[in-house]
Protein backbone atom coordinates (compact mmCIF):
# COMPACT_ATOMS: atom_id res chain seq x y z
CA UNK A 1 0.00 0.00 0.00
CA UNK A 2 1.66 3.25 -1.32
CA UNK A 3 1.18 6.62 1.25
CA UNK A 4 2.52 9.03 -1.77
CA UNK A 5 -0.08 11.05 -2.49
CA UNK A 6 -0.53 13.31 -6.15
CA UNK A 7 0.15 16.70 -5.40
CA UNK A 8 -2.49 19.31 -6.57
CA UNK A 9 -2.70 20.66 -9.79
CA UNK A 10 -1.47 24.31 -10.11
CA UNK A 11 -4.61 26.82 -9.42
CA UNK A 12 -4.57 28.44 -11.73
CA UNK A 13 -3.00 26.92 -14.47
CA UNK A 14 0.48 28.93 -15.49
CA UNK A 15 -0.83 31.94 -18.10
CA UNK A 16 -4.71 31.88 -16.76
CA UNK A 17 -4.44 34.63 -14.15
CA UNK A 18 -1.97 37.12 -15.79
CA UNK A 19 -1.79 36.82 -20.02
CA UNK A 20 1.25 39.07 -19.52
CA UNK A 21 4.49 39.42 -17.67
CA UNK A 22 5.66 42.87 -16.27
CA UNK A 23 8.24 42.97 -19.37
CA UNK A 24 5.57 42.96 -21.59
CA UNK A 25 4.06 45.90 -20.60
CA UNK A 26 7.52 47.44 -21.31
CA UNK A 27 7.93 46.39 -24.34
CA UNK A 28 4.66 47.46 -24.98
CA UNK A 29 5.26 50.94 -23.68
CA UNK A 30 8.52 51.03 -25.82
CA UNK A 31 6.67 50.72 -28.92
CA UNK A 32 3.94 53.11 -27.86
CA UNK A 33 6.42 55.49 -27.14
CA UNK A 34 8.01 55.08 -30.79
CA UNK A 35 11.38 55.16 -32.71
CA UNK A 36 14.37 56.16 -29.96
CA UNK A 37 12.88 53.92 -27.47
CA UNK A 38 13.49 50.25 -26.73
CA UNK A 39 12.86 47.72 -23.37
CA UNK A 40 15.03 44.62 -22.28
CA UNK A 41 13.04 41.98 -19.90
CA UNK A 42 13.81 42.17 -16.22
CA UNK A 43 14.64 38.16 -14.68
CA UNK A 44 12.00 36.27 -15.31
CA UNK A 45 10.01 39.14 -16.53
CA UNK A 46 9.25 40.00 -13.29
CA UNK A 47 10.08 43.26 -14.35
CA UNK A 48 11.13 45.35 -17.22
CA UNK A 49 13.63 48.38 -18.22
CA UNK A 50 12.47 50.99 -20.77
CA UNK A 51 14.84 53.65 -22.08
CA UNK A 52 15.94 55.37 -24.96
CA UNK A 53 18.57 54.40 -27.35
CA UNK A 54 20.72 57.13 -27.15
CA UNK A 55 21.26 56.19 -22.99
CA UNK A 56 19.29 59.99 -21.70
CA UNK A 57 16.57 57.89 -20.20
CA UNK A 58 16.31 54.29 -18.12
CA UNK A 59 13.02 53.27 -16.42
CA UNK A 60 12.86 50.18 -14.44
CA UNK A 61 8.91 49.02 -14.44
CA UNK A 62 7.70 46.87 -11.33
CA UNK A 63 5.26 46.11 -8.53
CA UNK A 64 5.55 47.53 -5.46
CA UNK A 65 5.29 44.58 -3.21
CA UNK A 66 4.78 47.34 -0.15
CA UNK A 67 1.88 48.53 -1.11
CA UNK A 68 -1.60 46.86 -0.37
CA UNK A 69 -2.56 45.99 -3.21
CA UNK A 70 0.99 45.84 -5.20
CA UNK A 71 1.04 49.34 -7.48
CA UNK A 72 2.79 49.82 -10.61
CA UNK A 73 5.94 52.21 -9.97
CA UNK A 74 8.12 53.79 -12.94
CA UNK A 75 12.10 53.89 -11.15
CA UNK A 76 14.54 56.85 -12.82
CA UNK A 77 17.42 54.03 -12.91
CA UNK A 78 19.24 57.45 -13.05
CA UNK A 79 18.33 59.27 -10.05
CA UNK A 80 16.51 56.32 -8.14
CA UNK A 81 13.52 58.27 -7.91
CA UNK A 82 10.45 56.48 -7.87
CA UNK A 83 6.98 57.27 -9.65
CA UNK A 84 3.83 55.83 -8.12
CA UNK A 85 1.76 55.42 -11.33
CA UNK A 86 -1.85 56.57 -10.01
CA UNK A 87 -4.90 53.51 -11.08
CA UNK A 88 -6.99 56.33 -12.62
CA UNK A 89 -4.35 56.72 -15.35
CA UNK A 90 -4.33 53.34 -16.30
CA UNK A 91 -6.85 50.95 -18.33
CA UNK A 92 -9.08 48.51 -15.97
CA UNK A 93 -8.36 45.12 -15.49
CA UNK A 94 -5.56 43.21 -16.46
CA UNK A 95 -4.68 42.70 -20.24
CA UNK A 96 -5.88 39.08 -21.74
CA UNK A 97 -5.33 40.76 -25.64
CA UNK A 98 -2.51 42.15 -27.85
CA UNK A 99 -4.97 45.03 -28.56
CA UNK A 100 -5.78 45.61 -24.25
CA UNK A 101 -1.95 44.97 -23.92
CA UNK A 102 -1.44 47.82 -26.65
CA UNK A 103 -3.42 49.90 -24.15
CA UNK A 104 -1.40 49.85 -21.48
CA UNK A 105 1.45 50.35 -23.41
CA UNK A 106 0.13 53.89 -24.70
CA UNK A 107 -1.50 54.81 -20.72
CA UNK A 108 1.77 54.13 -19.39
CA UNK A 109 3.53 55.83 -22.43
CA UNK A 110 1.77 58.94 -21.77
CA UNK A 111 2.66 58.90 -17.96
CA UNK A 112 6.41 58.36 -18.69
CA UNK A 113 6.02 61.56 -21.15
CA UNK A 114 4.40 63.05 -18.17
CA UNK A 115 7.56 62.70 -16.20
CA UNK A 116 9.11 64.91 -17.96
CA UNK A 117 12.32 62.88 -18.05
């Protein structure tokens, strides 16, 4: 009589709950932002880098795992100033589509612009 038991199944299943990793939406943001700009994924695309080709700007993009509810910040990887980017700037819900990801990349596009960097 065997006493291994089957572990559970993954809840939910890798991909189901977020269609895109925090890269993404820095790639995303790079194209949005258009020619001069590129992105590079963070490790494991837990996070992403945005900046401009000729070196004047470098964003890091992540979750703030202080806050309450985790909150998007935009890091000056020059200056180490962080940017709290505010919910009402940004599209609801999470992305599931290239066209909702393309959404996010021109909300947060516009608040990087806003920075004035």
């Amino acid at each position: 009589m065997s006493t291994a038991t089957t572990p559970a199944p993954y809840d939910p299943a890798p991909g189901t709950e977020y269609s895109y990793a925090l890269s993404d939406y820095a790639r995303a943001t790079a194209r949005a932002l258009g020619a001069g700009w590129d992105a590079e994924s963070g490790y494991l695309g837990a996070w992403g880098l945005i900046f401009t080709t000729d070196d004047r700007v470098s964003l890091r993009l992540y979750v703030d795992g202080d806050g309450s509810v985790g909150d998007l910040v935009v890091e000056n990887r020059k200056t180490g100033e962080d940017h709290l980017v505010p919910a009402s700037r940004l599209p609801e819900g999470a992305p599931n589509t290239p066209g909702e990801m393309r959404e996010w990349g021109e909300a947060l596009a516009l608040f990087v612009l806003w920075l004035h960097l």
